[in-house]
C-alpha atoms as a PDB file:
ATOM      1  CA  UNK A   1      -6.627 -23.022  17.970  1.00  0.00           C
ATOM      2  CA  UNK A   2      -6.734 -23.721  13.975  1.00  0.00           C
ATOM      3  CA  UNK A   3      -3.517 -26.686  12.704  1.00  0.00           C
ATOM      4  CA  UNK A   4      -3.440 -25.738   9.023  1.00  0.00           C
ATOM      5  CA  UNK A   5      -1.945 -28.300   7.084  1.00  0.00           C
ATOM      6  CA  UNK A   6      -2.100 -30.423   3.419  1.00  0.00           C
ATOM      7  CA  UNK A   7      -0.412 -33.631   2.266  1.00  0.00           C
ATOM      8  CA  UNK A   8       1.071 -31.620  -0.192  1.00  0.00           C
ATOM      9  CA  UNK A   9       3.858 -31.375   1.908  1.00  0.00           C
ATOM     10  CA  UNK A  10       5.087 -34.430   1.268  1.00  0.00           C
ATOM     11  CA  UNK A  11       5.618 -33.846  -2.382  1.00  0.00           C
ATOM     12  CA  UNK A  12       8.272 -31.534  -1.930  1.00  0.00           C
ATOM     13  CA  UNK A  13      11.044 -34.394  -2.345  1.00  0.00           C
ATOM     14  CA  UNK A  14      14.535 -33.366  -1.719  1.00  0.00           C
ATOM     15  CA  UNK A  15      17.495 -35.878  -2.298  1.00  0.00           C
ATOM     16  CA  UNK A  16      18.645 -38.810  -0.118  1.00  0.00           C
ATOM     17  CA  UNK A  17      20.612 -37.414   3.091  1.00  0.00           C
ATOM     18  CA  UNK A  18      19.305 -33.622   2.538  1.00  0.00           C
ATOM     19  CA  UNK A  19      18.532 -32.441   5.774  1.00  0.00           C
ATOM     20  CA  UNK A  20      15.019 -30.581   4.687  1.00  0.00           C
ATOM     21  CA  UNK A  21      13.145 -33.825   3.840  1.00  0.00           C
ATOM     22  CA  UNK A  22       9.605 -35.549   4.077  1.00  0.00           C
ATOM     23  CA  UNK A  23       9.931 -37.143   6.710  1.00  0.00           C
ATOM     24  CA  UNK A  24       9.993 -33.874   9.070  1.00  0.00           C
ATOM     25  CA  UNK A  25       6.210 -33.531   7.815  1.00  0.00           C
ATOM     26  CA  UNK A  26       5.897 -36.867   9.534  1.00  0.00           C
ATOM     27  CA  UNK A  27       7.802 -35.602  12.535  1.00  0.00           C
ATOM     28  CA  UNK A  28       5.387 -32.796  13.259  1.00  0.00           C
ATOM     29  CA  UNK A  29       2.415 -34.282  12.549  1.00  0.00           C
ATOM     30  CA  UNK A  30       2.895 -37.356  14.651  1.00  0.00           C
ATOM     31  CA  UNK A  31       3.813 -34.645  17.686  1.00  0.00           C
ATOM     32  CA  UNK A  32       0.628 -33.168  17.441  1.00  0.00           C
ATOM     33  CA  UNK A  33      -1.385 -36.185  16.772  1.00  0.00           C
ATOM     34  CA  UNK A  34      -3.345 -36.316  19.693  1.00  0.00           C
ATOM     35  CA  UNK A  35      -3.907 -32.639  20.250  1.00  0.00           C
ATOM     36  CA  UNK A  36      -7.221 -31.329  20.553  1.00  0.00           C
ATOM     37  CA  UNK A  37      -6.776 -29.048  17.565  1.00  0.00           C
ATOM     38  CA  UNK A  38      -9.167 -27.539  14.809  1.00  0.00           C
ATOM     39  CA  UNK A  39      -8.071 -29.029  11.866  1.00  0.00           C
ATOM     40  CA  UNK A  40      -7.788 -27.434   8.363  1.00  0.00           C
ATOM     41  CA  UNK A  41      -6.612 -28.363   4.799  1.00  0.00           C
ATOM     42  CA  UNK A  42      -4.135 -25.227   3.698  1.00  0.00           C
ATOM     43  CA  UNK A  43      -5.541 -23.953   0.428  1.00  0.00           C
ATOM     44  CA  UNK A  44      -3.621 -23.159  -2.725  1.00  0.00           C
ATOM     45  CA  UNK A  45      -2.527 -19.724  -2.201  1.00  0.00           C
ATOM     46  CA  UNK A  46      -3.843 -17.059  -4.916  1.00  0.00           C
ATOM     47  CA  UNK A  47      -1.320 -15.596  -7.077  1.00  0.00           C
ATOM     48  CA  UNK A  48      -2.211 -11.887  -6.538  1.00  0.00           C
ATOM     49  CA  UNK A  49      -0.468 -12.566  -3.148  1.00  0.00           C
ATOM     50  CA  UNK A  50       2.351 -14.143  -4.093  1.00  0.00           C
ATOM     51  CA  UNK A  51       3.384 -11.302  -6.296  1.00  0.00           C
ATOM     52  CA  UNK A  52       3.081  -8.639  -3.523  1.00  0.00           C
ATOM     53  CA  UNK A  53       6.591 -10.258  -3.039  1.00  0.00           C
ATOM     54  CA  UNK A  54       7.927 -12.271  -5.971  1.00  0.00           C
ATOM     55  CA  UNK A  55       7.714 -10.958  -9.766  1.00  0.00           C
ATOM     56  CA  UNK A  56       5.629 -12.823 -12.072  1.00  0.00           C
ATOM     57  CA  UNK A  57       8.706 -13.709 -13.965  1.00  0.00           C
ATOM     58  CA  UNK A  58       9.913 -15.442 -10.575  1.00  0.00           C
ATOM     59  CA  UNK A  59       6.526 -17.463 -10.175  1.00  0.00           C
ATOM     60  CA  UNK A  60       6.114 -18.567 -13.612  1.00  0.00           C
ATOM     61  CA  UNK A  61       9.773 -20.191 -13.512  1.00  0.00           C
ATOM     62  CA  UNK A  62       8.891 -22.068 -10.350  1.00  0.00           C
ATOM     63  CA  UNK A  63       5.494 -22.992 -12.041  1.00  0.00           C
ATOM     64  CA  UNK A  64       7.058 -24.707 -14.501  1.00  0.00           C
ATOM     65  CA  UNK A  65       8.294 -27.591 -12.087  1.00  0.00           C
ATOM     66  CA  UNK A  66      10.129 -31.048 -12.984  1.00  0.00           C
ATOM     67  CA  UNK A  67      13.029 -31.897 -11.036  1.00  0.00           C
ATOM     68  CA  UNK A  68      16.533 -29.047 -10.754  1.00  0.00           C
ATOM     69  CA  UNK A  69      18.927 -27.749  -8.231  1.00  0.00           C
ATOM     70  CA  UNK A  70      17.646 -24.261  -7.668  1.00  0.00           C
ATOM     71  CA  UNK A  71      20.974 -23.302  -5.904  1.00  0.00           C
ATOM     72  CA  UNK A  72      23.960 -25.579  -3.883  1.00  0.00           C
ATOM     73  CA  UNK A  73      21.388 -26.795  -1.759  1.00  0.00           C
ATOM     74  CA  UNK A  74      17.862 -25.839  -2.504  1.00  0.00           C
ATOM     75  CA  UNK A  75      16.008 -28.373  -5.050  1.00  0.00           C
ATOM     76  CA  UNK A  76      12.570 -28.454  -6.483  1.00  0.00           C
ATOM     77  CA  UNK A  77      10.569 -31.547  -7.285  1.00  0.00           C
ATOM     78  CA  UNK A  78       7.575 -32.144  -9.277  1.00  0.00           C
ATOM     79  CA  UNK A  79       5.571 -31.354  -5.998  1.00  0.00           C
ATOM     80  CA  UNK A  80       7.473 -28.834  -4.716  1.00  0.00           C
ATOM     81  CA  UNK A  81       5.408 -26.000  -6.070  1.00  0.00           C
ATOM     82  CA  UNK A  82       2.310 -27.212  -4.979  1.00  0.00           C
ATOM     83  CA  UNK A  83       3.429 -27.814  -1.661  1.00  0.00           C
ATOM     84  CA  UNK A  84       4.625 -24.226  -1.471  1.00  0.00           C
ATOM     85  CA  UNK A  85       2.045 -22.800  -2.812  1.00  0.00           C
ATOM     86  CA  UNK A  86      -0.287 -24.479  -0.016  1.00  0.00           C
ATOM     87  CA  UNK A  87       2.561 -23.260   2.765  1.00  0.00           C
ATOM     88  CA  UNK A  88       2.009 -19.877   1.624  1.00  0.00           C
ATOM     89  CA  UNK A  89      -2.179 -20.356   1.244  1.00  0.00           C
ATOM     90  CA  UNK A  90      -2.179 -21.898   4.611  1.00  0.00           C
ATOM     91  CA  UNK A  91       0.127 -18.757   6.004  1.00  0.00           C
ATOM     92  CA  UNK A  92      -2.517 -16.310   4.248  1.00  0.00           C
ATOM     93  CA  UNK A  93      -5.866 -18.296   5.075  1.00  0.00           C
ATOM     94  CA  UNK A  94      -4.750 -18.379   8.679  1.00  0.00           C
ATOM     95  CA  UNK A  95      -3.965 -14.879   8.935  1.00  0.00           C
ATOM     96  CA  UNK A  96      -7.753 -14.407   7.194  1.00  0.00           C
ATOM     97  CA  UNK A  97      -9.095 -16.698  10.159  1.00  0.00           C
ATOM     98  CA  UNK A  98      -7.115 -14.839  13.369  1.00  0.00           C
ATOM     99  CA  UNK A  99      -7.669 -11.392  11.933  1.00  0.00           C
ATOM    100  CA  UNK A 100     -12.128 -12.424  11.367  1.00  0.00           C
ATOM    101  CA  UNK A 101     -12.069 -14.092  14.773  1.00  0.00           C
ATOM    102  CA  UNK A 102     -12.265 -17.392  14.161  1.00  0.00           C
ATOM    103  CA  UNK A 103      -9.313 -17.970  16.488  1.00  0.00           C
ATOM    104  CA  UNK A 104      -6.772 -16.445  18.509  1.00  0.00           C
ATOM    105  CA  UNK A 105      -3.909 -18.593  17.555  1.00  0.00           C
ATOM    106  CA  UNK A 106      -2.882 -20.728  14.622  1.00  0.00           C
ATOM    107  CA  UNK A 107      -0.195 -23.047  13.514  1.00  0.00           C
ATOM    108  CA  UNK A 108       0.976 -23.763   9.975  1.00  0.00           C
ATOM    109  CA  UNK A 109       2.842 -27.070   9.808  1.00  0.00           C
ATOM    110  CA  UNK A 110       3.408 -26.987   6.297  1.00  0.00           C
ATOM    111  CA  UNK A 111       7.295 -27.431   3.883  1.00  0.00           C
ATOM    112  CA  UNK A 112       9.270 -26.239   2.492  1.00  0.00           C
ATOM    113  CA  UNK A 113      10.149 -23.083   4.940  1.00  0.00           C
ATOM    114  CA  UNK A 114      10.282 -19.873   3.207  1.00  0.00           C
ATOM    115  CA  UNK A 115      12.317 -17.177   5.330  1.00  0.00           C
ATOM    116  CA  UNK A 116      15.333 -17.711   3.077  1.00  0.00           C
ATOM    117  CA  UNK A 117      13.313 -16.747  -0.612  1.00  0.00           C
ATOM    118  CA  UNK A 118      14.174 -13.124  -1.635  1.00  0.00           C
ATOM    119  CA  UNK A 119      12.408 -11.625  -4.097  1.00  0.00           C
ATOM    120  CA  UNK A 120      13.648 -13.509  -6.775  1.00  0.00           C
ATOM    121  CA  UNK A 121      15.503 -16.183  -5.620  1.00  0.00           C
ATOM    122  CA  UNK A 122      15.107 -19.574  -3.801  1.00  0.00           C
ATOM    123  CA  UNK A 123      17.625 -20.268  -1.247  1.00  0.00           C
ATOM    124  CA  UNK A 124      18.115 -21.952   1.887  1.00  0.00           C
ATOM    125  CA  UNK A 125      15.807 -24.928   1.264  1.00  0.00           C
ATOM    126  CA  UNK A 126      12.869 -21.977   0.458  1.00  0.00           C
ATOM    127  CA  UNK A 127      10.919 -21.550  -2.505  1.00  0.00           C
ATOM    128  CA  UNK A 128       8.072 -18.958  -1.305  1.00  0.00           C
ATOM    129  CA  UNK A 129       8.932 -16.293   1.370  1.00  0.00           C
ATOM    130  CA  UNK A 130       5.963 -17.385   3.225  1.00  0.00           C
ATOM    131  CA  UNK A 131       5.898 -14.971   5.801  1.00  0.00           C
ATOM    132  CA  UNK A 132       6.313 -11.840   4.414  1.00  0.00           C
ATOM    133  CA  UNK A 133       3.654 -12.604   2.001  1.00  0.00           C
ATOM    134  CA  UNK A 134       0.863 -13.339   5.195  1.00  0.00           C
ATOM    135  CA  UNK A 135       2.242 -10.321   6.710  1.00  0.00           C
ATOM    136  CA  UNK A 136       1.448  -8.282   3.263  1.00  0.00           C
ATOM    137  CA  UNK A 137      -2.044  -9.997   3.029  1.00  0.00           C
ATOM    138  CA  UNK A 138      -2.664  -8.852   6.455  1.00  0.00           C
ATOM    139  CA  UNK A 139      -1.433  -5.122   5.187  1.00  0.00           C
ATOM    140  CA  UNK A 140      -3.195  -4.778   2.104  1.00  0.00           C
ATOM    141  CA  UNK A 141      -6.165  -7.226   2.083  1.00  0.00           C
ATOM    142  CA  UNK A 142      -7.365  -6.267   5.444  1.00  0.00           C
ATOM    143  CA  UNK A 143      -5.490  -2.780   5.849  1.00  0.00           C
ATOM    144  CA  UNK A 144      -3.779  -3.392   9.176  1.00  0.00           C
ATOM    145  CA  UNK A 145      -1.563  -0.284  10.240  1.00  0.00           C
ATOM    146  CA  UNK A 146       1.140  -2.763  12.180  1.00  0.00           C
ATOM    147  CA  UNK A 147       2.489  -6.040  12.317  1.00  0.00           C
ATOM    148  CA  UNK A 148       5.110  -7.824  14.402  1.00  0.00           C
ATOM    149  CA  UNK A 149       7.204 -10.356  12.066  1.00  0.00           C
ATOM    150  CA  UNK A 150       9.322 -12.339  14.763  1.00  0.00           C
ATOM    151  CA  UNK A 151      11.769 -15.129  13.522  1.00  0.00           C
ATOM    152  CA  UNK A 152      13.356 -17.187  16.054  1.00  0.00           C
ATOM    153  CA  UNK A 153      14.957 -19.543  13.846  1.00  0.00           C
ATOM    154  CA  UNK A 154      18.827 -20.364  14.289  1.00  0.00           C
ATOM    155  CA  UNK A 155      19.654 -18.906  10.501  1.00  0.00           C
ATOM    156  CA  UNK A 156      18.986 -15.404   9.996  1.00  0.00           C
ATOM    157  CA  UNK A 157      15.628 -14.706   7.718  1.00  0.00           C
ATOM    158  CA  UNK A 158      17.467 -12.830   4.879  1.00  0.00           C
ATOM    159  CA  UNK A 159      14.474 -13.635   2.763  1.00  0.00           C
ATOM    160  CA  UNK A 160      11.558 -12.010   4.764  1.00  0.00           C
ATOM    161  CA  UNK A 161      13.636  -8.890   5.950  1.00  0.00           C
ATOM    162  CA  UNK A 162      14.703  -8.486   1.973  1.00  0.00           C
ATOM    163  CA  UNK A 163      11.023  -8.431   1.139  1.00  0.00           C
ATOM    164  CA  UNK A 164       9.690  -6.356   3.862  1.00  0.00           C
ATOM    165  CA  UNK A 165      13.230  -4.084   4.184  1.00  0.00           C
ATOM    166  CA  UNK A 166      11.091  -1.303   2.566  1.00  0.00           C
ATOM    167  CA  UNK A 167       7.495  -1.524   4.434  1.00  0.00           C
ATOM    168  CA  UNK A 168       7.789   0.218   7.558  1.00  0.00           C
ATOM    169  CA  UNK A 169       4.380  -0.901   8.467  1.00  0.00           C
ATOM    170  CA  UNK A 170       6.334  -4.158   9.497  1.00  0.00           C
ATOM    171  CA  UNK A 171       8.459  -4.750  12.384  1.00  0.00           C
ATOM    172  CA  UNK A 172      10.480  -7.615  11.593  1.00  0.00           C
ATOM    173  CA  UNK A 173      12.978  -8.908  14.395  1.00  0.00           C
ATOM    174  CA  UNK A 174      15.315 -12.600  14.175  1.00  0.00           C
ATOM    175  CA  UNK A 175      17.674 -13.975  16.806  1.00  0.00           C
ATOM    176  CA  UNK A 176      20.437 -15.972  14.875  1.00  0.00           C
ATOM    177  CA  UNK A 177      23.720 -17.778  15.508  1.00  0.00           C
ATOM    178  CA  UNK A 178      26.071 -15.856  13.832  1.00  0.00           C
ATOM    179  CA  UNK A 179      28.773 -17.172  12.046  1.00  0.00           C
ATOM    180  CA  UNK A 180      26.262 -19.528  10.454  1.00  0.00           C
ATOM    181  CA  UNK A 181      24.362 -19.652   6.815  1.00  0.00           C
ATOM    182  CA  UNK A 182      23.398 -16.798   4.675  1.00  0.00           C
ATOM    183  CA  UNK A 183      25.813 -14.536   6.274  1.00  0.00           C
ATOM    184  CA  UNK A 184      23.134 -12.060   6.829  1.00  0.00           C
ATOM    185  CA  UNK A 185      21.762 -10.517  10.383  1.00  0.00           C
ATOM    186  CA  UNK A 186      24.086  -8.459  11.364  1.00  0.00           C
ATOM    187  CA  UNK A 187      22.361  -5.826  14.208  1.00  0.00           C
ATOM    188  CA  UNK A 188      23.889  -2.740  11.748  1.00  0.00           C
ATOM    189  CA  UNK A 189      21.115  -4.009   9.530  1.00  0.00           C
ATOM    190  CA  UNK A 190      17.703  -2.030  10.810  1.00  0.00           C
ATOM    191  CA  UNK A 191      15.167  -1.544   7.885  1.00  0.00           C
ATOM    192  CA  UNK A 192      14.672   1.269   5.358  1.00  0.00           C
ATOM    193  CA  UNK A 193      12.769   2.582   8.307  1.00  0.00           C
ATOM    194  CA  UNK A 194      14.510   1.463  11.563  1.00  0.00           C
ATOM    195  CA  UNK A 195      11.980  -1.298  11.627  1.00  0.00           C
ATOM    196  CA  UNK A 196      14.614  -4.452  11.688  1.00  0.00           C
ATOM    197  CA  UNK A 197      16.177  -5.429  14.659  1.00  0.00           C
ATOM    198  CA  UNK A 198      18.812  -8.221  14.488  1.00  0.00           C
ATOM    199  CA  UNK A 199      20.076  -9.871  17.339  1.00  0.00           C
ATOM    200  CA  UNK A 200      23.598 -12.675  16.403  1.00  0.00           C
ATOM    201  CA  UNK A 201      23.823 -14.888  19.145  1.00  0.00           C
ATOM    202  CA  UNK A 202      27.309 -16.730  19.421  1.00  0.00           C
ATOM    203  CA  UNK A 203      28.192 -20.394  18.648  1.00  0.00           C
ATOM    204  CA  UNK A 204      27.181 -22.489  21.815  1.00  0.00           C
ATOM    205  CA  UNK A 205      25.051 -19.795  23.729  1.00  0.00           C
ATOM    206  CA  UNK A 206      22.319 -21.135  25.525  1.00  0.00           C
ATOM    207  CA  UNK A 207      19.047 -20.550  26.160  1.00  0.00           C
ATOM    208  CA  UNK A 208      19.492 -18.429  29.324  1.00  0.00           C
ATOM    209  CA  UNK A 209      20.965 -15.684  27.120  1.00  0.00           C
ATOM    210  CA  UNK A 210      17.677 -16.461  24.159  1.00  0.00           C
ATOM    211  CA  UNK A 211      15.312 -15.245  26.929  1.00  0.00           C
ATOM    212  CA  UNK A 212      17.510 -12.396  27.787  1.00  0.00           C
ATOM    213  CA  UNK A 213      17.173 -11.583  24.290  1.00  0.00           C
ATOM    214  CA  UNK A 214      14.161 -11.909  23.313  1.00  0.00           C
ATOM    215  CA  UNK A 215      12.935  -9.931  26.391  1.00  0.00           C
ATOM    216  CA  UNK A 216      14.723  -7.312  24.528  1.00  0.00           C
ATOM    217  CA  UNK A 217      12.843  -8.314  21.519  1.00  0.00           C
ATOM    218  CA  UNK A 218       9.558  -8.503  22.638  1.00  0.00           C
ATOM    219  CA  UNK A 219       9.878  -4.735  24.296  1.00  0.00           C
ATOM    220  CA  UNK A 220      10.582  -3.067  20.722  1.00  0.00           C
ATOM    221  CA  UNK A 221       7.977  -5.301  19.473  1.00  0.00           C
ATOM    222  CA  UNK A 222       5.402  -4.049  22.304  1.00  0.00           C
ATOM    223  CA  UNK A 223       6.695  -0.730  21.216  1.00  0.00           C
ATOM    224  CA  UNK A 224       5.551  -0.781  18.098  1.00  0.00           C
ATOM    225  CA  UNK A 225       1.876  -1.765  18.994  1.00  0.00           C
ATOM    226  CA  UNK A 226       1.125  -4.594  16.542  1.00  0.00           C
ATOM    227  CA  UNK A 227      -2.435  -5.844  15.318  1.00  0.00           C
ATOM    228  CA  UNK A 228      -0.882  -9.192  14.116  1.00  0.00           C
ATOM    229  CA  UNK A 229       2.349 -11.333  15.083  1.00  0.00           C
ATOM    230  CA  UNK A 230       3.270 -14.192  12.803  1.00  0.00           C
ATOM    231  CA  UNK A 231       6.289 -15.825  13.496  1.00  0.00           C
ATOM    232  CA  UNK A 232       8.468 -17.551  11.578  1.00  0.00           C
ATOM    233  CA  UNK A 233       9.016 -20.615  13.965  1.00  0.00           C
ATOM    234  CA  UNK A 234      11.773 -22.388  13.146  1.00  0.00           C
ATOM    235  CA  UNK A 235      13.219 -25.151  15.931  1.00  0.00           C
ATOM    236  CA  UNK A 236      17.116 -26.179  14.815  1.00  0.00           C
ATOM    237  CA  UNK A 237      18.370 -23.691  17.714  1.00  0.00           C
ATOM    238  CA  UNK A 238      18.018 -26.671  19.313  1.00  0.00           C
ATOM    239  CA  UNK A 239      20.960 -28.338  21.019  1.00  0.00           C
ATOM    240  CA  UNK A 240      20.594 -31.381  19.112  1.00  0.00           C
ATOM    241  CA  UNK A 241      20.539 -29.894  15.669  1.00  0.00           C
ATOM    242  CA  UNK A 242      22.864 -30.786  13.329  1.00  0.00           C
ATOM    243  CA  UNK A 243      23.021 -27.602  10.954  1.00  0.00           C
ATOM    244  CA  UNK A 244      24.251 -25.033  13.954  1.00  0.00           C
ATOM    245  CA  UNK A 245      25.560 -24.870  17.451  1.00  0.00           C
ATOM    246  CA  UNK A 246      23.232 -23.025  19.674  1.00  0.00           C
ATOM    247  CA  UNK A 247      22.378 -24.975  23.016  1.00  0.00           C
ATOM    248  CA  UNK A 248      18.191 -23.943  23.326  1.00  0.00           C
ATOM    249  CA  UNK A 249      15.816 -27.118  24.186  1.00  0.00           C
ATOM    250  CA  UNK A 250      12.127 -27.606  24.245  1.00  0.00           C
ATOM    251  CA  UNK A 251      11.693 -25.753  27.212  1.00  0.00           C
ATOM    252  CA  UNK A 252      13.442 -22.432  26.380  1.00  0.00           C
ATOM    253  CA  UNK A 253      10.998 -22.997  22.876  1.00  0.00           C
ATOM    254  CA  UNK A 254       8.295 -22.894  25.283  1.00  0.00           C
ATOM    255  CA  UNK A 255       9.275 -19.959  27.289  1.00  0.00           C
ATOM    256  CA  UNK A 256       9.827 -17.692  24.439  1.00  0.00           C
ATOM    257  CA  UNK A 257       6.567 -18.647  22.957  1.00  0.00           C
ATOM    258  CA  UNK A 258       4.924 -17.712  26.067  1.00  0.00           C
ATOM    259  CA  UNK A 259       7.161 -13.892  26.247  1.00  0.00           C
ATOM    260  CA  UNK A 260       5.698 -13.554  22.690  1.00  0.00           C
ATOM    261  CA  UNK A 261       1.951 -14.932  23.457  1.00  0.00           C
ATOM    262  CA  UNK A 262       1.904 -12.554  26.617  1.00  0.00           C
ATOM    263  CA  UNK A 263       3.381  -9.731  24.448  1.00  0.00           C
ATOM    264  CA  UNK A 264       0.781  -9.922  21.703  1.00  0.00           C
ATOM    265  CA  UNK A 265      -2.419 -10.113  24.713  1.00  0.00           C
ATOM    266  CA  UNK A 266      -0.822  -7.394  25.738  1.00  0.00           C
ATOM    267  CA  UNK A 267      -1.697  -5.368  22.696  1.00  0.00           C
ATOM    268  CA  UNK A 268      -4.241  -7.605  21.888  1.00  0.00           C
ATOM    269  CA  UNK A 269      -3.322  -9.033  19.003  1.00  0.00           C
ATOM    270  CA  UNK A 270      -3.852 -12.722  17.190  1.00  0.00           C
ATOM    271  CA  UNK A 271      -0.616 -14.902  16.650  1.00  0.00           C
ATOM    272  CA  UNK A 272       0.208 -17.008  13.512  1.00  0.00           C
ATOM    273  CA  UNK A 273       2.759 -19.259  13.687  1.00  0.00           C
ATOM    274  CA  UNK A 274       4.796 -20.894  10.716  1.00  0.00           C
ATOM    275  CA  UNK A 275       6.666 -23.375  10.898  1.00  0.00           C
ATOM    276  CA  UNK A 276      10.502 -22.908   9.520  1.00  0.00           C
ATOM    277  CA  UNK A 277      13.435 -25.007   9.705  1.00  0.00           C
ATOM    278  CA  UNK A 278      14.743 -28.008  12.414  1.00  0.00           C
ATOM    279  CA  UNK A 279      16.249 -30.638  11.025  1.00  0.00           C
ATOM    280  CA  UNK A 280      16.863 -33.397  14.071  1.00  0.00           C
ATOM    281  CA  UNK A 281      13.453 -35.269  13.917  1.00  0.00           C
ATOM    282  CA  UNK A 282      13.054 -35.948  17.905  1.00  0.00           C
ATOM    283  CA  UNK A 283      13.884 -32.784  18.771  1.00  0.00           C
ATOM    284  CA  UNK A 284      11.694 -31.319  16.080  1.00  0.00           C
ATOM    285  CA  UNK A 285       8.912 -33.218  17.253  1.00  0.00           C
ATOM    286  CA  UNK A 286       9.528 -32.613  21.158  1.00  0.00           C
ATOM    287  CA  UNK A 287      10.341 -28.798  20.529  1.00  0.00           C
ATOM    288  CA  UNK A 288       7.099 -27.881  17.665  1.00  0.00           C
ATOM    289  CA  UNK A 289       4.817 -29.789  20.274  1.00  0.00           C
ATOM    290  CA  UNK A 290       6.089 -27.578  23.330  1.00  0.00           C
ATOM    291  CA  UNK A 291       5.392 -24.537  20.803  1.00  0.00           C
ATOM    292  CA  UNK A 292       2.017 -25.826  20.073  1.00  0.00           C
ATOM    293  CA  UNK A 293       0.852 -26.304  23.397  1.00  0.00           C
ATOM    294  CA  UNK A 294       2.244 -22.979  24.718  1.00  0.00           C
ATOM    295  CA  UNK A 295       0.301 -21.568  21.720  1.00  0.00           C
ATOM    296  CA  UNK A 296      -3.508 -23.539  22.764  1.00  0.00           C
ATOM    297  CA  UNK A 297      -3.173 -22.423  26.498  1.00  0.00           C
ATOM    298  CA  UNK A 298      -2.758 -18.926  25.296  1.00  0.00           C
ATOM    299  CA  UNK A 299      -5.473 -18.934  22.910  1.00  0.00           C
ATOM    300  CA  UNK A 300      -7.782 -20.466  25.929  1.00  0.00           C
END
């Protein structure tokens, strides 16, 4: 299994007390420290990819750098581009890697997350929507029929449905708290093609009722015969988080990684993995290395 990564992320500075900060590069990386994992610098990602999603205009303003407030809580450093420009070159070079079979499985550990970023806007502590721009490499660079975008992050992925909401070669699918940041999710929102599926999940569910749902999840996924899953693996569901109030742990992280690992064998197709938000450090660690590991036995 290929860990795609870049010290890069560490130059996307955020202010003191901001819950997205450097040290949950640290976090992850220390959690898979002593995994036996092929190892690999993310690359700058090209800009033909990056506009499949974002307008020039969009990327040029972003290119520019120096320090602003991009919105109320979403900031850009000197390094910030450069470390989401490697999130997003990691996200495509490790789609390039699964889909030439260099590996079955890979994890991008890589900041800032990017399932917030519409088209031409940074929100939600994201610059880049990283996701949907893998999932359009894998469309139009390698000309995949079908992918499976699945977001199990506790904030609904407004970004990556609002730049695949017209491609109904997509399936995109997230399992949010709802009441909770953007606002977005709702299950009435399906796609200009009836390829979304939203699933709220109430304040203080646990993760007895995320398994129940993303049993659900993984059926219409299964359904719709994907080449390629990447997920957009985010890990502040998790009881201990301080941004939401969902009750998962490490082990229901686990469990769902295995639904979606046995779900894409099924239909035989590679998984990569980015990593989005999760903002307690411990649990962070605890909960990306149970993803991780769930991940290498699969791709065994």
């Amino acid at each position: 299994m290929i860990l795609w990564t870049h010290g890069s992320a560490t130059g996307h500075v955020t202010p003191e007390g901001h819950p997205e900060q450097v040290a949950r590069y640290g976090a992850v990386m220390a959690a898979l420290e002593d995994l036996a994992l092929d190892r690999r610098e993310a690359p700058l990602a090209d800009d033909a990819d990056v506009l499949r999603c974002h307008p020039a205009s969009y990327l040029h303003g972003l290119r520019a750098g120096g320090t602003r407030m991009l919105d109320a809580d979403t900031y850009q450093s000197p390094g910030s581009f450069d470390s989401a420009m490697r999130a997003v070159g990691g996200a495509c070079a490790a789609v390039d890697a699964v889909l030439s079979g260099q590996a079955q499985r890979a994890f991008v550990a890589m900041r800032p997350p990017g399932h917030h970023a519409e088209r031409e806007t940074a929100m939600g502590f994201c610059l880049l929507g990283t996701v949907a721009i893998a999932t359009m490499r894998a469309l139009e660079h390698h000309g995949l029929e079908r992918v499976a975008v699945l977001d199990f992050d506790v904030h609904h992925g407004n970004g990556t449905q609002d730049l695949l909401w017209d491609e109904g070669r997509a399936f995109f699918a997230s399992s949010h708290q709802m009441p909770l940041y953007p606002g977005s999710g709702a299950a009435s929102e399906t796609g200009a093609h009836g390829q979304v599926m939203n699933v709220p999940l109430p304040p203080g569910s646990d993760g007895r009722l995320a398994r129940q749902v993303w049993d659900d999840i993984l059926a219409r996924a299964l359904a719709h015969r994907p080449q390629l899953v990447i997920l957009s693996a985010g890990f502040d569901a998790h009881a201990a988080d301080p941004l939401a109030q969902l009750e998962w742990d490490e082990d229901d992280f686990a469990a769902i990684t295995r639904a979606i690992c046995d779900m894409s064998t099924d239909c035989g197709a590679p998984v990569v993995s980015c990593l989005e938000g999760g903002y307690d450090l411990a649990a962070l660690g605890r909960s990306v290395r149970a993803h991780v590991e769930v991940l290498m036995e699969a791709a065994e």
